[in-house]
Each structure stands twice: as C-alpha cells, then as structure tokens.
C-alpha atoms as a PDB file:
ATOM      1  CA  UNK A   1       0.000   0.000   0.000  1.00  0.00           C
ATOM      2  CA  UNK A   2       1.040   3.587  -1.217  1.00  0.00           C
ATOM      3  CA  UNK A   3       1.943   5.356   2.391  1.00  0.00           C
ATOM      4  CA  UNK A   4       0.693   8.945   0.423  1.00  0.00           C
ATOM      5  CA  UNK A   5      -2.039   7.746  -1.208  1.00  0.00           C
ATOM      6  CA  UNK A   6      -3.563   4.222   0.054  1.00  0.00           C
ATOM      7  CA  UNK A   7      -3.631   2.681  -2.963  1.00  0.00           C
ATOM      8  CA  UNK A   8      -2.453  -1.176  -3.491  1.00  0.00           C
ATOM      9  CA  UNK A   9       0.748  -1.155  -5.070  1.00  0.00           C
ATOM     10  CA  UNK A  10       0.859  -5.198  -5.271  1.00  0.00           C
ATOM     11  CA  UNK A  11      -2.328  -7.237  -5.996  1.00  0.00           C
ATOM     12  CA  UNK A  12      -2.185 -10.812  -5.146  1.00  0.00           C
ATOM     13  CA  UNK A  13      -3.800 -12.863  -7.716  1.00  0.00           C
ATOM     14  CA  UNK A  14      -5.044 -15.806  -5.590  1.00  0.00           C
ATOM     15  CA  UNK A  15      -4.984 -19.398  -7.189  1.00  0.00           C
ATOM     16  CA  UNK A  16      -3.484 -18.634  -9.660  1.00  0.00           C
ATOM     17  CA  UNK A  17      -1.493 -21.504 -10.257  1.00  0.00           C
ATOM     18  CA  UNK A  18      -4.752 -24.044 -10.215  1.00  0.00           C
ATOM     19  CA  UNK A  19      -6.250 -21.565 -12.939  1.00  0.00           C
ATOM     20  CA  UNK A  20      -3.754 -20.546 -15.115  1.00  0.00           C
ATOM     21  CA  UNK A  21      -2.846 -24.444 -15.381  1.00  0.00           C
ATOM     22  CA  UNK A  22      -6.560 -25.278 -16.546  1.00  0.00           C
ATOM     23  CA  UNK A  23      -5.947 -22.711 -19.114  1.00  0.00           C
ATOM     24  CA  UNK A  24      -2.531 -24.284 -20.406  1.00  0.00           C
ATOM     25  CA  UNK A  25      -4.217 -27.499 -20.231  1.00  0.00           C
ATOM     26  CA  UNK A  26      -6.855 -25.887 -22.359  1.00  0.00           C
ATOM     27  CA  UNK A  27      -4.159 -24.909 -24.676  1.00  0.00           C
ATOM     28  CA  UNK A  28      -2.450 -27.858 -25.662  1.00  0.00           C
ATOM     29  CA  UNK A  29      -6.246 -29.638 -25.879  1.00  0.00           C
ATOM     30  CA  UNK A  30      -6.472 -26.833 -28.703  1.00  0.00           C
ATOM     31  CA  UNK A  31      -3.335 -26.975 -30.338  1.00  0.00           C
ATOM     32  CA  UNK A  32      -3.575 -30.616 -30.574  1.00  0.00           C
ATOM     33  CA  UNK A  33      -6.994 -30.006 -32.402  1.00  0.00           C
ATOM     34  CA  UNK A  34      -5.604 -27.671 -34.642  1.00  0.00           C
ATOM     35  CA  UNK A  35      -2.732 -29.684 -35.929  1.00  0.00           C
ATOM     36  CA  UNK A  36      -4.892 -32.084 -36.804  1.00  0.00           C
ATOM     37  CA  UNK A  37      -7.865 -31.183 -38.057  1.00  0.00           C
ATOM     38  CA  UNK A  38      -8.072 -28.812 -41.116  1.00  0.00           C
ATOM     39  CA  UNK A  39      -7.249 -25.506 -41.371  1.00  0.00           C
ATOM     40  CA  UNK A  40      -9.353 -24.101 -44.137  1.00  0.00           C
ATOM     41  CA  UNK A  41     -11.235 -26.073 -46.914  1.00  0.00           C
ATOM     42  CA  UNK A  42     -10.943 -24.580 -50.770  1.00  0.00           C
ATOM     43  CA  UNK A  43     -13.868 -25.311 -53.087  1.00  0.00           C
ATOM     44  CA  UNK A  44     -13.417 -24.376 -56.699  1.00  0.00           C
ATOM     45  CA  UNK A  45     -15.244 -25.789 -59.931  1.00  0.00           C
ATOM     46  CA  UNK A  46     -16.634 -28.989 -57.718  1.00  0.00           C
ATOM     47  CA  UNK A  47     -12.593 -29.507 -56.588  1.00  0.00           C
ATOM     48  CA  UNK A  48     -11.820 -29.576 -52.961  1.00  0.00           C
ATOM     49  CA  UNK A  49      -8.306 -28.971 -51.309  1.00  0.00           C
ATOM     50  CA  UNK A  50      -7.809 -28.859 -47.494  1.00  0.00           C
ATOM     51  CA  UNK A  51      -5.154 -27.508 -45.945  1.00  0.00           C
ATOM     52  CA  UNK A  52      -3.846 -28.788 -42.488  1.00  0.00           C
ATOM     53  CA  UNK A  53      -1.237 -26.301 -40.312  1.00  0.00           C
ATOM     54  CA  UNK A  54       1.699 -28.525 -41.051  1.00  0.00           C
ATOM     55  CA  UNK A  55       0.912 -28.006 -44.638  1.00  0.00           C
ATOM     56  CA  UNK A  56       1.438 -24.360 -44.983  1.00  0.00           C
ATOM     57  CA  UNK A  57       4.841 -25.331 -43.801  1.00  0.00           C
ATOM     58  CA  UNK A  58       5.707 -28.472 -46.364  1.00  0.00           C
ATOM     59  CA  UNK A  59       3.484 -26.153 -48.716  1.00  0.00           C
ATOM     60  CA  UNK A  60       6.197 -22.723 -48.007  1.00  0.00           C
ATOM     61  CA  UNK A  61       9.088 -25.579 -48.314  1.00  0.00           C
ATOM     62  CA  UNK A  62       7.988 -27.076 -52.163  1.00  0.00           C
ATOM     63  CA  UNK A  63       7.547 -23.879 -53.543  1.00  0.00           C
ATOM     64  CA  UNK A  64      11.492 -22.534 -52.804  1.00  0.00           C
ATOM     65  CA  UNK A  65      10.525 -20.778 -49.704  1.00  0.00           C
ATOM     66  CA  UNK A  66      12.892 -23.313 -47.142  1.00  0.00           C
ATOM     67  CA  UNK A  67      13.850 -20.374 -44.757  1.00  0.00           C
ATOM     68  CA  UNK A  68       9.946 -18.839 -44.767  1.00  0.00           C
ATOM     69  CA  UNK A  69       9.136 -22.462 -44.194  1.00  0.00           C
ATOM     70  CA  UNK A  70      11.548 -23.128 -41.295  1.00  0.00           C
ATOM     71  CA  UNK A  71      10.270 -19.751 -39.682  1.00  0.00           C
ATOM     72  CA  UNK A  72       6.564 -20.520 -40.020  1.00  0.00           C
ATOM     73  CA  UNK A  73       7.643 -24.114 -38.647  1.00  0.00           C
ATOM     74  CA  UNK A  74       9.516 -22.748 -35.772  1.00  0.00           C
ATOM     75  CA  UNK A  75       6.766 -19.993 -34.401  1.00  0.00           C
ATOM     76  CA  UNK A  76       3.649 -22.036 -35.456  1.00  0.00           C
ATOM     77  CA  UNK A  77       4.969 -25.568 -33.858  1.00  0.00           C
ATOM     78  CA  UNK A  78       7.760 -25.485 -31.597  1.00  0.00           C
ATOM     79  CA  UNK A  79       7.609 -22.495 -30.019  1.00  0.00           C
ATOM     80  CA  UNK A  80       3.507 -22.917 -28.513  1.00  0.00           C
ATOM     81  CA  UNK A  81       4.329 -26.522 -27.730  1.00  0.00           C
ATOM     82  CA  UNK A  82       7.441 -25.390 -26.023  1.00  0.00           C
ATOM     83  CA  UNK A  83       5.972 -22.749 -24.043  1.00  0.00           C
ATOM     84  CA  UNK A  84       3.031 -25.458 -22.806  1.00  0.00           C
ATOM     85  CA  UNK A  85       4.724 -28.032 -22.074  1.00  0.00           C
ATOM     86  CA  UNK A  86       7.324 -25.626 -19.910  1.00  0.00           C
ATOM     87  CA  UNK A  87       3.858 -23.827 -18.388  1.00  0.00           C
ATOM     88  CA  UNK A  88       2.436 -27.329 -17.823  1.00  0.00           C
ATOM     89  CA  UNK A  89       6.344 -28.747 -16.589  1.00  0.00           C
ATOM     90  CA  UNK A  90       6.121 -25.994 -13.909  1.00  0.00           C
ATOM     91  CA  UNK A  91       2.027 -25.483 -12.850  1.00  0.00           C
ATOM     92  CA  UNK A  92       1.146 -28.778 -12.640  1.00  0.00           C
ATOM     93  CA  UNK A  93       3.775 -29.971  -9.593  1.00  0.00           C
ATOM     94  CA  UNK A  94       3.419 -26.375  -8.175  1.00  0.00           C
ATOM     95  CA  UNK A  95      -0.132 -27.132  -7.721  1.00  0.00           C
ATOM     96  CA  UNK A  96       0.655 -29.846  -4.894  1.00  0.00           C
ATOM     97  CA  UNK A  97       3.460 -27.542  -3.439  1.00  0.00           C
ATOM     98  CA  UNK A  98       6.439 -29.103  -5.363  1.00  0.00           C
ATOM     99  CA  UNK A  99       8.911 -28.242  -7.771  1.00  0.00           C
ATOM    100  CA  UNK A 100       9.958 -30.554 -10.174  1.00  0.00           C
ATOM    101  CA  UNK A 101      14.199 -31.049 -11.264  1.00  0.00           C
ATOM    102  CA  UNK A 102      14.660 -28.284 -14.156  1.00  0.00           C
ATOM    103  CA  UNK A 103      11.971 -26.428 -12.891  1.00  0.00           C
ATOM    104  CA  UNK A 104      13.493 -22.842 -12.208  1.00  0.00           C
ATOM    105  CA  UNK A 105      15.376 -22.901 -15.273  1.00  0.00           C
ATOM    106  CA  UNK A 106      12.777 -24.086 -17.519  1.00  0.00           C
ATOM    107  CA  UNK A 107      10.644 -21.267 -15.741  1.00  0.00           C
ATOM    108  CA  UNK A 108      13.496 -19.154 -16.691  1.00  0.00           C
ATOM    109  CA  UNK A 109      13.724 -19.924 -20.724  1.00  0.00           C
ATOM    110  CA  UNK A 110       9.833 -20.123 -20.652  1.00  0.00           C
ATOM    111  CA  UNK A 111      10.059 -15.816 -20.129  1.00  0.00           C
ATOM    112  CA  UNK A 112      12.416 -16.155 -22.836  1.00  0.00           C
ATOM    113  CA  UNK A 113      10.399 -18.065 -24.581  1.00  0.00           C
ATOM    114  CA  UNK A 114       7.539 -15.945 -24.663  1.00  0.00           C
ATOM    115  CA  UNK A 115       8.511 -13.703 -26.900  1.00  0.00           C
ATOM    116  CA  UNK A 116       9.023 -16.457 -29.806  1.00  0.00           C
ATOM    117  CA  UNK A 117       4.789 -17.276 -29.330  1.00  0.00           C
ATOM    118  CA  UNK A 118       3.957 -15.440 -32.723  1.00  0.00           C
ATOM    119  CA  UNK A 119       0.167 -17.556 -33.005  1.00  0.00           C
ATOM    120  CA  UNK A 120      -1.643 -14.315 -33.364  1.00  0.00           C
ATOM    121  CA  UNK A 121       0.315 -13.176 -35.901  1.00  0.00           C
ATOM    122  CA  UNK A 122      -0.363 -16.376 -37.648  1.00  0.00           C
ATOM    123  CA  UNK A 123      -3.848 -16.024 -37.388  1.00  0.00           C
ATOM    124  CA  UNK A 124      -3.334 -12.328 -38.567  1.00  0.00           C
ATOM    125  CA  UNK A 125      -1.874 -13.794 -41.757  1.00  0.00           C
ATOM    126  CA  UNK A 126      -4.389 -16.249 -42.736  1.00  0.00           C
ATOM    127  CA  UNK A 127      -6.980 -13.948 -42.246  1.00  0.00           C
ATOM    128  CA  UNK A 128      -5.516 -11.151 -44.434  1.00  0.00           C
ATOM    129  CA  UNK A 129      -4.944 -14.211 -46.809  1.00  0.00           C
ATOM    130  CA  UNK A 130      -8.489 -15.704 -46.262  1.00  0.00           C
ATOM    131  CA  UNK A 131      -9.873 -12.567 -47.390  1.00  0.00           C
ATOM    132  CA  UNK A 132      -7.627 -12.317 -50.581  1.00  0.00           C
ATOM    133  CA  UNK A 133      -8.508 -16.359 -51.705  1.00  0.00           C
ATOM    134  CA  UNK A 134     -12.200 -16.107 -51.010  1.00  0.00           C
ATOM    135  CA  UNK A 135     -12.462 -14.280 -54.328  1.00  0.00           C
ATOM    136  CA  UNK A 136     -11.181 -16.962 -56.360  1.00  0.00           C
ATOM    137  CA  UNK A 137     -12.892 -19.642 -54.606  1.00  0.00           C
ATOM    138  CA  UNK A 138     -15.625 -20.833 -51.687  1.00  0.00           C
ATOM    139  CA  UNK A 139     -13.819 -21.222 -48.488  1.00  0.00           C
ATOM    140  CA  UNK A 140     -14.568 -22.644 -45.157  1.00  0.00           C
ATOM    141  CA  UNK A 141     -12.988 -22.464 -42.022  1.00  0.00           C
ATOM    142  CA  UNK A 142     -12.299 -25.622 -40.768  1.00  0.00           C
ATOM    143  CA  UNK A 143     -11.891 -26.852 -37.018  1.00  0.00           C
ATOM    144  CA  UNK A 144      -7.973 -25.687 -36.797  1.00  0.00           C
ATOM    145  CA  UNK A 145      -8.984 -22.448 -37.558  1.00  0.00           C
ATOM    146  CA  UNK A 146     -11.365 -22.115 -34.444  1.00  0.00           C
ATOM    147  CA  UNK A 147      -8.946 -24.433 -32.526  1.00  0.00           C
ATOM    148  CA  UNK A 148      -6.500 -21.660 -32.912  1.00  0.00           C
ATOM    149  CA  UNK A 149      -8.600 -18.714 -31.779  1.00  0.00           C
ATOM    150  CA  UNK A 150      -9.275 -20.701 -28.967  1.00  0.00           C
ATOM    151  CA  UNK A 151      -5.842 -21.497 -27.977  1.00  0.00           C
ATOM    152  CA  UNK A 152      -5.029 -17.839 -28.856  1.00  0.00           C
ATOM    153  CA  UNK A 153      -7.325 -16.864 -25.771  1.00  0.00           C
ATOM    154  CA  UNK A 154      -6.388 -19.431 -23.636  1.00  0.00           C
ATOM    155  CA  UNK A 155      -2.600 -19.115 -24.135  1.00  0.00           C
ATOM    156  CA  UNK A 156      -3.032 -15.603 -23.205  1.00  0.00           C
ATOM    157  CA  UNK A 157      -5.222 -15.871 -20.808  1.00  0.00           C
ATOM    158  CA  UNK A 158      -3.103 -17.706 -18.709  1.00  0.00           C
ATOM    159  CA  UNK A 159       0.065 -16.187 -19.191  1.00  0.00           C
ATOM    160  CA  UNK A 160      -1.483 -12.976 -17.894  1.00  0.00           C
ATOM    161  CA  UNK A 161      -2.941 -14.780 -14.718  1.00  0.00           C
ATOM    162  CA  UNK A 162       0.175 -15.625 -13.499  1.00  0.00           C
ATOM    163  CA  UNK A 163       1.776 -13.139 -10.725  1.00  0.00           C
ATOM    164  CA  UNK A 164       5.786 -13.043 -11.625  1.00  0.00           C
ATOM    165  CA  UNK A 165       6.386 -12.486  -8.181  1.00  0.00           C
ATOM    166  CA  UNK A 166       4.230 -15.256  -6.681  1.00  0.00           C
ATOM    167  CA  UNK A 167       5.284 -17.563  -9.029  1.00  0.00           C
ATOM    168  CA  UNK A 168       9.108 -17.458  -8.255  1.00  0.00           C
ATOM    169  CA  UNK A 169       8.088 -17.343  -4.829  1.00  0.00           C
ATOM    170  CA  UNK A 170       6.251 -20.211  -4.922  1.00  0.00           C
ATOM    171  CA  UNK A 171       9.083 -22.218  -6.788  1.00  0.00           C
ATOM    172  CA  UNK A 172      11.378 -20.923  -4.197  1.00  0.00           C
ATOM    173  CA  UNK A 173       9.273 -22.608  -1.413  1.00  0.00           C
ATOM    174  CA  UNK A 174       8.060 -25.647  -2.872  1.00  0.00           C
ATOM    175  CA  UNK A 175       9.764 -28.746  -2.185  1.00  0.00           C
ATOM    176  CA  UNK A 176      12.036 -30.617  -4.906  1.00  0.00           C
END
C-alpha cells in the first residue's frame, strides 16, 4: 500500500497456479486439435483442397521458400508446444506444493520463450490471406482455424494470470 495515497501497489492474484494451469491445459487440448484437423477447406469448380497447419509449412518448403518455411515451422509448432509443455512442466507440480528437477530454469527460458509465441500473428496472416482467396474460390474455415482462436485466448489468458512475483516465490518454497 502507497503510504501517500492508500492505494495497493501489489495485488495478489489468488490461485493462480490451479487456474492458469486449466488454461494451459486448455491450450495444448487446442493446439492438438488444430494440428490435426483442417485448417481451411478450398472449393473451386466442384474440386476440394484442405489444408492442415503442417501443410502451410511443407506447402512454403515445395515452392522454394525453405527459410519462410523453417520460420513458419519454428513460431507455429515449436515455439507454442514449447511454451506449454514448460507452463504445464512448472504449474502442474506447483499445484501440490512441489517443484519438479529443471523447474526454475525451464521457468526461466519459458520468459524467454515468450517472446518467440507469434500464433496471433499467424492467425493475422491467414486472415488477411483468407480474405484475398475467397475471391477466387468458396472457403470454409475448418476446425484448426477455431482451434487456434481458442488457444489464442487461452494461451493468453493464462500467461497474464500468473503473478511473476508469486510464481518465483512459490518455486522458491516448494519442495524438490
């Protein structure tokens, strides 16, 4: 609390730990639907073409672009699966008041991390391109799509539950 002013300079965000790992868990339900269901579903002149998520990356890789592919591979697949399973590595143990081997420095390249988690710009980027293709042909969303938004909120939804401070705390005190 503020001595001049009264007002709460820390808020405690309490339970965090049990609700921000329902949301990861959430998460990786959703990315796991999304890489394997369709993405979007083409229809043009009675042909139909789906595309799954892995295939805009073989798809970027057999038309020259290796390095675009790699990227799109790197911040659409590792990276979200990386930052789960670190989120669910660390929250899940924490839960029952322990701390698992690696934990504090898997907590620590988790921050790092982060910053790698480009999904929304993904989804950005097939929407900009959704709106371009739907001129030459009938498209659908498929479940990947959705699977995605959905992932979107709950990936950031959690990450913005947890409490830094707490959390290191809590690491700190919990028992190996």
């Amino acid at each position: 609390m503020c001595p001049r002013c009264r007002a709460g300079l820390l808020t405690r965000r309490p339970d965090f730990v049990n609700r921000a790992a329902a949301l990861v868990l959430a998460a990786g339900f959703f990315f796991i639907l999304a890489n394997v269901f369709p993405l979007m579903t083409l229809t043009a002149d009675y042909r139909e073409s789906s595309m799954l998520l892995v295939g805009s990356v073989t798809g970027l890789a057999q038309e020259g672009f290796t390095v675009l592919g790699a990227m799109v591979g790197t911040f659409m697949l590792v990276a979200p699966s990386l930052v789960i399973g670190a989120m669910l590595y660390i929250l899940i143990p924490l839960r029952h008041g322990r701390r698992l081997r690696w934990a504090v420095q898997i907590c620590h390249a988790m921050q790092e991390a982060r910053r790698w988690n480009m999904v929304e710009v993904y989804v950005l980027g097939v929407l900009v391109s959704l709106l371009k293709l739907e001129k030459l042909a009938a498209l659908s969303l498929g479940v990947a799509f959705w699977a995605f938004v959905g992932l979107i909120l709950c990936l950031a939804s959690a990450l913005s539950i947890i409490d830094q401070t707490e959390l290191w705390r809590k690491l700190e005190e919990a028992r190996p």
